[in-house]
N, C-alpha and C. Protein backbone atom coordinates (compact mmCIF):
# COMPACT_ATOMS: atom_id res chain seq x y z
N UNK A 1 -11.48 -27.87 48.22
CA UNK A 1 -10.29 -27.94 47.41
C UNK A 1 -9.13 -27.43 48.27
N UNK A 2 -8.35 -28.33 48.44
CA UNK A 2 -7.10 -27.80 49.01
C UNK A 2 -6.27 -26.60 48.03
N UNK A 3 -5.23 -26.13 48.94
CA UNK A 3 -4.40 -25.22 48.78
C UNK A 3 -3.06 -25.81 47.48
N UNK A 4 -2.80 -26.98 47.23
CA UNK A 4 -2.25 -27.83 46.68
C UNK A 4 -3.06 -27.98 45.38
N UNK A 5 -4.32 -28.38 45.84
CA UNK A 5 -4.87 -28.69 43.99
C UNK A 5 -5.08 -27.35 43.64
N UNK A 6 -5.42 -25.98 43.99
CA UNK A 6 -5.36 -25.11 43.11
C UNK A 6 -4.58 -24.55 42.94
N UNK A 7 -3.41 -24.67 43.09
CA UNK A 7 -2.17 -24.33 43.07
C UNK A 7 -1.65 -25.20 41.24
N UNK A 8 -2.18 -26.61 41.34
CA UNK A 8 -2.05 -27.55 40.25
C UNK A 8 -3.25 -26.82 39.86
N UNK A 9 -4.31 -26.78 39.73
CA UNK A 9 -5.13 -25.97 38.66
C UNK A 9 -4.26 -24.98 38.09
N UNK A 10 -3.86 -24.03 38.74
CA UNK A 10 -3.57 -22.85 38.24
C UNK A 10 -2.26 -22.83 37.27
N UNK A 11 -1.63 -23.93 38.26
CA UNK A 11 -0.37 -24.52 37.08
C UNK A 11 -0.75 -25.03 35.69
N UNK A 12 -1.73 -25.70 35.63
CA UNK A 12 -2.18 -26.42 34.58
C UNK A 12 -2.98 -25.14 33.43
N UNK A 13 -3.77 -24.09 34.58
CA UNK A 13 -4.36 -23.27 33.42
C UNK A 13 -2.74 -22.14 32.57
N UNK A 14 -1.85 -22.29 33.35
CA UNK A 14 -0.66 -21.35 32.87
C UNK A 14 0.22 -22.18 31.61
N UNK A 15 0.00 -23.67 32.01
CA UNK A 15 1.02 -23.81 30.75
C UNK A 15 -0.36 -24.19 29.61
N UNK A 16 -1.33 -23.98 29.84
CA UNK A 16 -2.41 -24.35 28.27
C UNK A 16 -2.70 -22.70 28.03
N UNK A 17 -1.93 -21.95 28.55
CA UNK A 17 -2.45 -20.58 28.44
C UNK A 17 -1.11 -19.99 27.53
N UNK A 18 0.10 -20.53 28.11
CA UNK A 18 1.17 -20.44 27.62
C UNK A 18 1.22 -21.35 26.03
N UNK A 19 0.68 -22.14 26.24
CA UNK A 19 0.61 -23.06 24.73
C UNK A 19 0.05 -22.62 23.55
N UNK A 20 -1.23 -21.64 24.07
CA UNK A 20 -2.44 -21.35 23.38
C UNK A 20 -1.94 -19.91 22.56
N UNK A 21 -1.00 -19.09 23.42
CA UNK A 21 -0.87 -17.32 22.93
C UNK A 21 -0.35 -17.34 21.73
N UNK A 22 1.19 -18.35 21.72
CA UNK A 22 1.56 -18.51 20.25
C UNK A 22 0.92 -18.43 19.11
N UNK A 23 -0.24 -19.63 19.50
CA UNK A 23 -0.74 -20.15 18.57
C UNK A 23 -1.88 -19.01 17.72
N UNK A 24 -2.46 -18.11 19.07
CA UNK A 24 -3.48 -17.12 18.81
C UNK A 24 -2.70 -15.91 17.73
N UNK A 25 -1.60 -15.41 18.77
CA UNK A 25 -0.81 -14.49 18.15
C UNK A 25 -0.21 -14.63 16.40
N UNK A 26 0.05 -15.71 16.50
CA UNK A 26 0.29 -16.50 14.89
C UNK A 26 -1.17 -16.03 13.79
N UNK A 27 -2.02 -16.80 14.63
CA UNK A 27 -3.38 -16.51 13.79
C UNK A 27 -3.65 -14.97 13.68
N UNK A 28 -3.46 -13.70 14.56
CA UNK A 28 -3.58 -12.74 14.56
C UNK A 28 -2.98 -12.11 13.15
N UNK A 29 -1.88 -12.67 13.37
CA UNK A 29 -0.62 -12.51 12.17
C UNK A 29 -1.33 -12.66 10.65
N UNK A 30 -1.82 -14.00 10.45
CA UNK A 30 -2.17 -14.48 9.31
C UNK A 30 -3.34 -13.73 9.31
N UNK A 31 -4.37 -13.28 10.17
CA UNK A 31 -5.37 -12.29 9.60
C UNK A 31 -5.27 -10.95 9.12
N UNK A 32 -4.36 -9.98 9.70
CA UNK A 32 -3.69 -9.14 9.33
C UNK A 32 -2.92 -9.45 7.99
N UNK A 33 -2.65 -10.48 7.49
CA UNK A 33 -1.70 -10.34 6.29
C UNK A 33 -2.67 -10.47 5.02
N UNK A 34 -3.91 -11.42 5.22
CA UNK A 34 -4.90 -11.98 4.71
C UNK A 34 -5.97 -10.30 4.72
N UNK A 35 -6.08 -9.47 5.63
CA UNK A 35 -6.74 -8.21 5.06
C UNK A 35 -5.77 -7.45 3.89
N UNK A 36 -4.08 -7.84 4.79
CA UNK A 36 -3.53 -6.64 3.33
C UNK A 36 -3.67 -7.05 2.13
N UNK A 37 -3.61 -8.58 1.81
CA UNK A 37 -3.92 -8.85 1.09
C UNK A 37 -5.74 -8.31 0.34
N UNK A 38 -5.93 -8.74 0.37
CA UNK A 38 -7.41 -8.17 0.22
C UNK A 38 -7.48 -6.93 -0.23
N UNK A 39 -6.63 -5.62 0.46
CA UNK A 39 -6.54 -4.44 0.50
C UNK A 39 -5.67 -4.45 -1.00
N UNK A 40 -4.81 -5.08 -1.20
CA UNK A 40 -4.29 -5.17 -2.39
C UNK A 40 -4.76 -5.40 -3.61
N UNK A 41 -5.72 -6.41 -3.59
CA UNK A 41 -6.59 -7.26 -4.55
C UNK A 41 -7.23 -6.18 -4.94
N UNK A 42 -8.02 -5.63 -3.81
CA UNK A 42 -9.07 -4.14 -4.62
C UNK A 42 -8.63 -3.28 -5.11
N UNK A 43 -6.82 -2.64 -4.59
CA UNK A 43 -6.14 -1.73 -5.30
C UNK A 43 -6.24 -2.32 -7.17
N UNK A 44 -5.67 -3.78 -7.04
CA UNK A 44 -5.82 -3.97 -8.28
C UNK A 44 -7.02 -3.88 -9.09
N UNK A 45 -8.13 -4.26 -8.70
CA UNK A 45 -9.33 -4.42 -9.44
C UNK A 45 -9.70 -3.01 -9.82
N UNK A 46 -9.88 -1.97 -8.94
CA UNK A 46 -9.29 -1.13 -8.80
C UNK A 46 -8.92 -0.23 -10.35
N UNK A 47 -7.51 -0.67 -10.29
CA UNK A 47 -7.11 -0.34 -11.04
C UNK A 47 -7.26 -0.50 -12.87
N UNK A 48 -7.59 -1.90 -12.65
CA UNK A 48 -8.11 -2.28 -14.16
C UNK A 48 -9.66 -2.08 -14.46
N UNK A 49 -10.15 -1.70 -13.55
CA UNK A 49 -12.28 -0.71 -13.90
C UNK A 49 -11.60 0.77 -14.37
N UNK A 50 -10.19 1.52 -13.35
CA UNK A 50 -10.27 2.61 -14.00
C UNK A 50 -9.84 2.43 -15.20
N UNK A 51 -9.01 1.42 -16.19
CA UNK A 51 -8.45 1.59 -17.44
C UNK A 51 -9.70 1.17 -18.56
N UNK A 52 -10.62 0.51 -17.43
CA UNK A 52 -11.91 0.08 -18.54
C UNK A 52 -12.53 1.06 -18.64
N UNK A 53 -12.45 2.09 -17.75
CA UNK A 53 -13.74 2.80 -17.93
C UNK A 53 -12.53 4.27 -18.63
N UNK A 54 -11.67 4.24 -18.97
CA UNK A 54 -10.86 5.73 -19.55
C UNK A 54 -10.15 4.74 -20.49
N UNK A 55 -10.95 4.40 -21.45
CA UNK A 55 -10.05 3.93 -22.92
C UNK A 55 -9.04 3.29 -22.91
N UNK A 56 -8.40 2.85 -21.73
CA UNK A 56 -7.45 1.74 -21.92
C UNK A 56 -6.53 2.15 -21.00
N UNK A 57 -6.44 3.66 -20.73
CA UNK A 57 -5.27 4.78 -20.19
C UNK A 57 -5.68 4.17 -18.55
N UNK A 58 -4.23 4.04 -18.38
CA UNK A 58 -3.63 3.63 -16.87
C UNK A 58 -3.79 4.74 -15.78
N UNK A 59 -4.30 5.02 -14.56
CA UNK A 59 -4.32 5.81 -13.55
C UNK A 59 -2.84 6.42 -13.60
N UNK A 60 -3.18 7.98 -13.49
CA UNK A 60 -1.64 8.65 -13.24
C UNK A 60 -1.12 8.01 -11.78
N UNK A 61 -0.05 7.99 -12.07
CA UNK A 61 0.90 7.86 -10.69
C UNK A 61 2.12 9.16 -10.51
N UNK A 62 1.58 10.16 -9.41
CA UNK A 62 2.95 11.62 -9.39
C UNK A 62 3.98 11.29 -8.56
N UNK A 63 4.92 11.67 -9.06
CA UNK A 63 6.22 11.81 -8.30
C UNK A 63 6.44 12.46 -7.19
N UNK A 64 6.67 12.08 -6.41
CA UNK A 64 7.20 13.22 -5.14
C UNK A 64 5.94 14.25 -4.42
N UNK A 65 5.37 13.46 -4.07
CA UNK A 65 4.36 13.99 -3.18
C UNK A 65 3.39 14.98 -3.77
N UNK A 66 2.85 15.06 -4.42
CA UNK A 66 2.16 16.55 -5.40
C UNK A 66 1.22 16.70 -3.96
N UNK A 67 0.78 17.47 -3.20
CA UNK A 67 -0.28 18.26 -2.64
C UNK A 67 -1.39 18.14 -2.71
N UNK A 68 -2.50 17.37 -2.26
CA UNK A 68 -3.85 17.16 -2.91
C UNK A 68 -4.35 18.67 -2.79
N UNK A 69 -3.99 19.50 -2.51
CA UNK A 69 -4.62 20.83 -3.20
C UNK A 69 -4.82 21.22 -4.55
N UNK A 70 -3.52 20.38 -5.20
CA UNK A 70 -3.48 20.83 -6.69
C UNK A 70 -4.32 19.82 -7.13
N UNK A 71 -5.12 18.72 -7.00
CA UNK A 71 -5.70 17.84 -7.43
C UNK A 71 -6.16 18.34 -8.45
N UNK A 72 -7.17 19.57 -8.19
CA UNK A 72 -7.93 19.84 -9.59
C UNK A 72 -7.34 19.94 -10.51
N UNK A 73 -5.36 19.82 -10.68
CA UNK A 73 -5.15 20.78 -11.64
C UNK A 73 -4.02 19.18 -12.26
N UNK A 74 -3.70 18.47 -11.34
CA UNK A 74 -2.94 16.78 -11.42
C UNK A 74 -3.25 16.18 -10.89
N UNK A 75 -3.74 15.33 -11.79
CA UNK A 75 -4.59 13.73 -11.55
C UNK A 75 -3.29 12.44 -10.84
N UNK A 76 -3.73 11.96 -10.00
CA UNK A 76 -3.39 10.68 -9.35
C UNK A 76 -4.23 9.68 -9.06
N UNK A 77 -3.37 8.80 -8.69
CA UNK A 77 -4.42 7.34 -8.56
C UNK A 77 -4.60 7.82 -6.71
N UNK A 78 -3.31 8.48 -6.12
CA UNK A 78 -3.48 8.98 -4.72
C UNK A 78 -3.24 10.06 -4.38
N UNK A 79 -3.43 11.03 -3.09
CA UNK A 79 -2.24 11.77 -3.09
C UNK A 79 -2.40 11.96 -1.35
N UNK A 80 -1.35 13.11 -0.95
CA UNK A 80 -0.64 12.59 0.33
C UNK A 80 0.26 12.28 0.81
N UNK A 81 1.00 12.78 1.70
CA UNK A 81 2.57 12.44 1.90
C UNK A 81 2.70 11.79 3.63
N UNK A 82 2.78 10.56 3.45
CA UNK A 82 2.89 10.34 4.83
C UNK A 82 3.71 10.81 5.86
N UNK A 83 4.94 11.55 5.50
CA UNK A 83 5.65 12.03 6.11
C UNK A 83 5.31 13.20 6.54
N UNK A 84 4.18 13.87 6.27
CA UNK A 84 3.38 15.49 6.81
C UNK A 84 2.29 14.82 7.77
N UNK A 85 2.14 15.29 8.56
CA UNK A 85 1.26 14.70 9.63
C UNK A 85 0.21 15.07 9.44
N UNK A 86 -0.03 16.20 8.60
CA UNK A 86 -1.59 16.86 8.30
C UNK A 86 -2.33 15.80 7.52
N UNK A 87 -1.25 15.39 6.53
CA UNK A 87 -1.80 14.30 5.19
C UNK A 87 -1.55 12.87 6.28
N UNK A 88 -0.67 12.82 6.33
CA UNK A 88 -0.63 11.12 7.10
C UNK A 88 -1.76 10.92 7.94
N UNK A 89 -2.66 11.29 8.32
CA UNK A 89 -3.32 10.89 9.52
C UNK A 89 -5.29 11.47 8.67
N UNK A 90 -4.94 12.23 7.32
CA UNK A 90 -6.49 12.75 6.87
C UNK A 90 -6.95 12.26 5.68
N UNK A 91 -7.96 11.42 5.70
CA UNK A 91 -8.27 11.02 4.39
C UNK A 91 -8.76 11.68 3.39
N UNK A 92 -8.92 13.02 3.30
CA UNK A 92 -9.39 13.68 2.48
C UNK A 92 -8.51 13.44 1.27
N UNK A 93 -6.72 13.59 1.30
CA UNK A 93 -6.16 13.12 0.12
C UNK A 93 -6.13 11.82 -0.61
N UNK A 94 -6.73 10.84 0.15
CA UNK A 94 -7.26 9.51 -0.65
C UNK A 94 -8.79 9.44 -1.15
N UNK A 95 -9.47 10.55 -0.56
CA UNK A 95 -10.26 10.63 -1.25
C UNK A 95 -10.46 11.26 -2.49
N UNK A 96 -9.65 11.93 -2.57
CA UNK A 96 -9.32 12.82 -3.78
C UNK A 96 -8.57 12.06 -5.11
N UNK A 97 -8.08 11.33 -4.77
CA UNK A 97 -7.63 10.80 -5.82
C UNK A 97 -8.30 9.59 -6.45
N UNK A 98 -8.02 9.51 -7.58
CA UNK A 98 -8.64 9.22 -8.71
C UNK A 98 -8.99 8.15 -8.45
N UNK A 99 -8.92 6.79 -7.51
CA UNK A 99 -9.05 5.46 -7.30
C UNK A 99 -10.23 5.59 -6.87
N UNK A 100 -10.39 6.93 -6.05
CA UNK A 100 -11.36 6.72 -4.71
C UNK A 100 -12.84 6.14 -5.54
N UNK A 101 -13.03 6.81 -6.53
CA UNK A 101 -14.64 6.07 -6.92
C UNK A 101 -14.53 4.57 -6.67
N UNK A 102 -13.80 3.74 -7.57
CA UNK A 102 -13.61 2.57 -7.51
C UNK A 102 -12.91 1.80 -6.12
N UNK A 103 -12.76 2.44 -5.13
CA UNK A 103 -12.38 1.91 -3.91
C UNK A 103 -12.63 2.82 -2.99
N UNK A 104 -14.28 3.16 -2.41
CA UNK A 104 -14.56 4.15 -1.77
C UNK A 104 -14.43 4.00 -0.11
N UNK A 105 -13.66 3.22 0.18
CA UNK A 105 -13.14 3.03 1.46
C UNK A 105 -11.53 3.10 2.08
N UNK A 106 -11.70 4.30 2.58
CA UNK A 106 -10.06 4.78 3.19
C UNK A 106 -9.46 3.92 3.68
N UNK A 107 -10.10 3.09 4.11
CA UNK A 107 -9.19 1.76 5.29
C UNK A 107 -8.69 1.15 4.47
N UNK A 108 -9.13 0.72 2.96
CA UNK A 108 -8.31 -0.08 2.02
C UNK A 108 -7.40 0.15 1.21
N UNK A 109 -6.76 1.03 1.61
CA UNK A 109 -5.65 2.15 1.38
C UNK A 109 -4.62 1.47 2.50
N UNK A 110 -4.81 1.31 3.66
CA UNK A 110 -3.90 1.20 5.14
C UNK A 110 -3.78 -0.54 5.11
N UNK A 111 -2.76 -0.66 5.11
CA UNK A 111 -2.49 -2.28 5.45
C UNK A 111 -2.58 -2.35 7.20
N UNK A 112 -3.39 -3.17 7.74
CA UNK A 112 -3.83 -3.61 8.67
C UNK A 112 -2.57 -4.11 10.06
N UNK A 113 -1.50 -4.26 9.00
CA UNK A 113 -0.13 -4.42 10.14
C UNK A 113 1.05 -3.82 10.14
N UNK A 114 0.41 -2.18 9.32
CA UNK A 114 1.40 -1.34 9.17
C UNK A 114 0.37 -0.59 10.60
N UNK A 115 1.55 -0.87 11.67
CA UNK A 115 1.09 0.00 13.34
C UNK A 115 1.63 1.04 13.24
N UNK A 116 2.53 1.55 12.21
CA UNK A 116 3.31 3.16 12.93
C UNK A 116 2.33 4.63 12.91
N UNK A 117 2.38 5.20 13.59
CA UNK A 117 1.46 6.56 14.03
C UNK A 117 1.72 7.61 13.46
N UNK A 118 1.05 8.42 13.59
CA UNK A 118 1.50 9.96 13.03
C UNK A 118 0.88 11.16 14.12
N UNK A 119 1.86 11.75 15.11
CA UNK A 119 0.87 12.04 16.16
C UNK A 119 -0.31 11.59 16.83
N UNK A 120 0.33 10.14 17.01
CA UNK A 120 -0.99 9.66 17.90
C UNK A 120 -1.71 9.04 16.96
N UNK A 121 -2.12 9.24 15.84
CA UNK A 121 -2.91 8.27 15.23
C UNK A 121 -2.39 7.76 14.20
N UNK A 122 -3.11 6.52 14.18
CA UNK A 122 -2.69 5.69 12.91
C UNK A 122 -2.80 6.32 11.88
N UNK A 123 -1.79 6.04 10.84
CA UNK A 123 -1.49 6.69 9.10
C UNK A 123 -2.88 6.02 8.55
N UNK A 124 -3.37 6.49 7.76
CA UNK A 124 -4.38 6.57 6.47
C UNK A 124 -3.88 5.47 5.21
N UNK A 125 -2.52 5.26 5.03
CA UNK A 125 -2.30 4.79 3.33
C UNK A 125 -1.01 3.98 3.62
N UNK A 126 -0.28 2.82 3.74
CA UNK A 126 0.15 1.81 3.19
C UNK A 126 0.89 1.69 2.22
N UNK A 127 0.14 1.89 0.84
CA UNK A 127 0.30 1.84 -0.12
C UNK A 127 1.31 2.79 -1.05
N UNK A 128 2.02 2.04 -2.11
CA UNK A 128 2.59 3.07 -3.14
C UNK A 128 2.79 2.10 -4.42
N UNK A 129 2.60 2.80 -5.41
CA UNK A 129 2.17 2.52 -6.87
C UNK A 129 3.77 2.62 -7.42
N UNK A 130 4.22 1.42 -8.25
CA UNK A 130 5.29 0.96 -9.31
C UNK A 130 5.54 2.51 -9.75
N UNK A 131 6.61 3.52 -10.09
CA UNK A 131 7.12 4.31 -10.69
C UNK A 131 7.01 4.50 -12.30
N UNK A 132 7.24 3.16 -12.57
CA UNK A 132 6.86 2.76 -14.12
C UNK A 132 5.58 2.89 -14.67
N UNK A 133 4.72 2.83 -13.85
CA UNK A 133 3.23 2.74 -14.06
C UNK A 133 2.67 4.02 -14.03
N UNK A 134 2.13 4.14 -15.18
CA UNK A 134 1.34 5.81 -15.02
C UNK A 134 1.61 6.77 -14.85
N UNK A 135 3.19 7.18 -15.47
CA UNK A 135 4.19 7.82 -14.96
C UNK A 135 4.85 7.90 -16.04
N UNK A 136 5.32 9.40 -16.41
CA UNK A 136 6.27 9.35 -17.65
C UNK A 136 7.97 10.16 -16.82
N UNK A 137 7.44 9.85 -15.58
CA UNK A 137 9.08 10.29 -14.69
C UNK A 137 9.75 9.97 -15.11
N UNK A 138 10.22 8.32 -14.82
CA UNK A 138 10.97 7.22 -15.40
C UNK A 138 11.49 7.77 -16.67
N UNK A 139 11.32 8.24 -17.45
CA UNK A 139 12.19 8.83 -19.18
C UNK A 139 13.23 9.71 -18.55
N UNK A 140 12.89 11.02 -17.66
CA UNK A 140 14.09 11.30 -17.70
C UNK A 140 15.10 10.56 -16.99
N UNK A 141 14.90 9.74 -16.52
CA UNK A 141 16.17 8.86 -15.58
C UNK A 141 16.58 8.11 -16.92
N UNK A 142 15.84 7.84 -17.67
CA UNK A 142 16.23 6.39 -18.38
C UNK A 142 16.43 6.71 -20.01
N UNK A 143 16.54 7.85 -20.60
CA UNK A 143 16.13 8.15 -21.95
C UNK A 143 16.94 7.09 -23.04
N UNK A 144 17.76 6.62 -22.42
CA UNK A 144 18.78 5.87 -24.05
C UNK A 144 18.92 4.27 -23.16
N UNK A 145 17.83 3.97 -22.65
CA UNK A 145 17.75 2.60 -22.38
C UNK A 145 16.29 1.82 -23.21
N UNK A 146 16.32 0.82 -22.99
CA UNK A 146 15.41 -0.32 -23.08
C UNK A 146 14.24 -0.52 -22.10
N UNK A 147 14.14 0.32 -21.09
CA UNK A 147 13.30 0.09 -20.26
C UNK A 147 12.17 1.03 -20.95
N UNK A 148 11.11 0.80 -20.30
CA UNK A 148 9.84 1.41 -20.74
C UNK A 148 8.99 1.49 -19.21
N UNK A 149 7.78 2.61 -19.85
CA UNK A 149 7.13 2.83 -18.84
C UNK A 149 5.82 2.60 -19.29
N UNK A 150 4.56 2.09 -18.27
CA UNK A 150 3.15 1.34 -18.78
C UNK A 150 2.31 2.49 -18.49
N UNK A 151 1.35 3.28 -19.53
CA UNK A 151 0.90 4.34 -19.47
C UNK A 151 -0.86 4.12 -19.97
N UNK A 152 -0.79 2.41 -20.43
CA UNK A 152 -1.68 2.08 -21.33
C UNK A 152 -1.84 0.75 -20.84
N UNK A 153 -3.15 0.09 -20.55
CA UNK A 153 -3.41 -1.13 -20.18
C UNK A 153 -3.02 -2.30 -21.44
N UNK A 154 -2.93 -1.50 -22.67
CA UNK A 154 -2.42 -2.79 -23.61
C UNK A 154 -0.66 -2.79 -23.66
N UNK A 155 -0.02 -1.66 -22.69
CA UNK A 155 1.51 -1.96 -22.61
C UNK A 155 1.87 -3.10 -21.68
N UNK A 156 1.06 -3.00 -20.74
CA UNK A 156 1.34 -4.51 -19.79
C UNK A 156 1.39 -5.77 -20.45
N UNK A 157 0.34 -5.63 -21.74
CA UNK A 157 0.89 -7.03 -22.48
C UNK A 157 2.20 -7.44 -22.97
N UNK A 158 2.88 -6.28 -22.89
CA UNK A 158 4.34 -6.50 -23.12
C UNK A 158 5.27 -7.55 -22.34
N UNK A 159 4.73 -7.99 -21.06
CA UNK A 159 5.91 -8.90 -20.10
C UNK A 159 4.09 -9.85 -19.61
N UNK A 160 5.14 -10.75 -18.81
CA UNK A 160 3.94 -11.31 -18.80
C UNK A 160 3.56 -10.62 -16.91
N UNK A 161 2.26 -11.76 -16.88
CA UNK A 161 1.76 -10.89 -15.54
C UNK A 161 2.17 -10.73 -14.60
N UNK A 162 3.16 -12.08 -14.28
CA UNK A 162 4.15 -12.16 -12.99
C UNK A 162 5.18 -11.21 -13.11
N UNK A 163 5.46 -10.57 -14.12
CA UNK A 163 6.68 -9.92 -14.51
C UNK A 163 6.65 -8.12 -14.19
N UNK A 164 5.35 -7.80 -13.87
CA UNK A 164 5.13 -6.27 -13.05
C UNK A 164 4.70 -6.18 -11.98
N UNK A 165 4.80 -5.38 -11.69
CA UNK A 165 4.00 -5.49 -9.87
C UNK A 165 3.49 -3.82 -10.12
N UNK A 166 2.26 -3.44 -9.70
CA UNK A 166 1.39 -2.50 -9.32
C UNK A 166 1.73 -1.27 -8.41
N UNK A 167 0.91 -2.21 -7.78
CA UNK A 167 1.66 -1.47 -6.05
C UNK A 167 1.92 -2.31 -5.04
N UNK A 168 2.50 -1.67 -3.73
CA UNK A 168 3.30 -2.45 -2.90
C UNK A 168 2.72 -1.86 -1.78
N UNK A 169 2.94 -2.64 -0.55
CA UNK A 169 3.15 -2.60 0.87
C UNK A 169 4.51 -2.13 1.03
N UNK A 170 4.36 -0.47 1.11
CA UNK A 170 5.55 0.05 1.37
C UNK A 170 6.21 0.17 2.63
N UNK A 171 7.40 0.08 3.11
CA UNK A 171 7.96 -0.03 4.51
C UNK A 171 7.70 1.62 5.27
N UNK A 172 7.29 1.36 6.05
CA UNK A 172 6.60 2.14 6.85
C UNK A 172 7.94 3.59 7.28
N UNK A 173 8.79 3.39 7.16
CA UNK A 173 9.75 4.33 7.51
C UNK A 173 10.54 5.03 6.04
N UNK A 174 9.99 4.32 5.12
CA UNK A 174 10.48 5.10 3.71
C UNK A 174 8.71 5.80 3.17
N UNK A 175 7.69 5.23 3.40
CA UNK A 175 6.20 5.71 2.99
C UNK A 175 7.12 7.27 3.08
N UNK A 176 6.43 7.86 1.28
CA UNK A 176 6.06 9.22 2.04
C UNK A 176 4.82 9.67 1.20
N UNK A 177 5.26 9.93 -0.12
CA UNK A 177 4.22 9.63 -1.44
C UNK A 177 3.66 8.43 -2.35
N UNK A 178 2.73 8.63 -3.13
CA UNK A 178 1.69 7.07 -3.70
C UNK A 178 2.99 6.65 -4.35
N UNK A 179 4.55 7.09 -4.78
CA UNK A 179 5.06 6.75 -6.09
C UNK A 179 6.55 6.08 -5.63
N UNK A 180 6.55 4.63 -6.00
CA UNK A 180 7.84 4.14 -5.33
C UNK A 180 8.55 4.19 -6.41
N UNK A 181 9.52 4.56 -6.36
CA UNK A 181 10.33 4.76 -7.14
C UNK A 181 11.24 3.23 -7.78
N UNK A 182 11.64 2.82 -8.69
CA UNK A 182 11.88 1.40 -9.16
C UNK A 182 13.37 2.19 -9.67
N UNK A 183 14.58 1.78 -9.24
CA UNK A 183 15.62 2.53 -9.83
C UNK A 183 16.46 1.23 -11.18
N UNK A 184 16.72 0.81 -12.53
CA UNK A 184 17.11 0.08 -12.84
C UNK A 184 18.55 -0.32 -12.39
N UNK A 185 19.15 0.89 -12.05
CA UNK A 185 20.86 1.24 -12.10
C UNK A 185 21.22 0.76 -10.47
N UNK A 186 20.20 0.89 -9.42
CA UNK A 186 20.46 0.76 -8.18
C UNK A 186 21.01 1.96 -7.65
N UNK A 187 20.47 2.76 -8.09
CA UNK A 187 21.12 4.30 -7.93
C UNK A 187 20.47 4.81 -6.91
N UNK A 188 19.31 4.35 -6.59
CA UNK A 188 18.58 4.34 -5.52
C UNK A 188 17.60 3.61 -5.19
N UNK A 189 18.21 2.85 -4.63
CA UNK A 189 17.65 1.43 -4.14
C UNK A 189 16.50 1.50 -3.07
N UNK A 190 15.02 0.96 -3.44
CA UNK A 190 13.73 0.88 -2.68
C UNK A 190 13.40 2.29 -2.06
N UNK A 191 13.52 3.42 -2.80
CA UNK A 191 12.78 4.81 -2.24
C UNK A 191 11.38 5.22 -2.35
């Protein structure tokens, strides 16, 4: 083989190599979105075994980071503050919370293409739960409105299904606690 044809080999393996990364990197993409998904699905299922199996009553959701120390003493569906590096990076506070029977795997907590670190290692949790949901916070923000909060699996029959959302794939630089806050007024928009 001359110096010429592998020169054209090598040309030829660079642009099917160049053609191919897109295409891989794309697919990388769609598998990663296709686990969070997934990771989501079980949050939900999840969530409706715990209302079957506790009389109808919706998983608490706490405000503002509660401490999984106090667990024994306030119930959550999570707990953990991603913004403490002790909690961001230890699953002991997702195990502690109240989901964990029904979703006994920490990884399904972490969305798969949330990359940001916490000293070096990847965060534990992803996730944060509707404000409205399981939560009687929402009253004092809202006392002389129309809005309501779902505390009870037969209040969701109130809107239809497309019309609530659970929990979310929270943006990785606002994550801190399970509880996103839903503001009606825009008073504080996506916290």
């Amino acid at each position: 083989m001359t110096l010429v044809e592998l020169l054209v080999v090598i040309a030829i393996i660079s642009i099917l190599a160049a053609l191919l990364l897109p295409a891989l990197s794309g697919a990388k993409a769609t598998g990663k979105q296709a686990s969070c998904m997934n990771n989501l699905k079980q949050t939900q299922a999840a969530f409706q075994s715990y209302a079957a199996d506790n009389a109808g009553k919706l998983v608490q959701n706490v405000a503002e980071g509660q401490p999984y120390e106090a667990s024994a003493v306030i119930k959550s569906w999570v707990y953990g503050n991603m913004k403490i590096l002790a909690e961001a990076t230890n699953p002991v506070p997702i195990r502690q919370g109240e989901l964990y029977p029904y979703i006994p795997q920490p990884a399904a907590y972490h969305c798969p293409a949330d990359t940001e670190v916490a000293g070096g290692l990847p965060r534990v949790r992803s996730y944060s739960m509707n404000s409205w949901i399981g939560s009687t916070e929402m009253y004092g923000s809202y006392q002389d409105t129309a809005y309501r909060v779902f505390l009870k699996e037969s209040d969701l029959a109130a809107s239809s299904p497309a019309g609530i959302w659970v929990v979310i794939d929270e943006h990785p630089l606002t994550l801190d606690d399970g509880w996103f806050i839903v503001t009606m007024d825009d008073s504080q928009p996506f916290e």
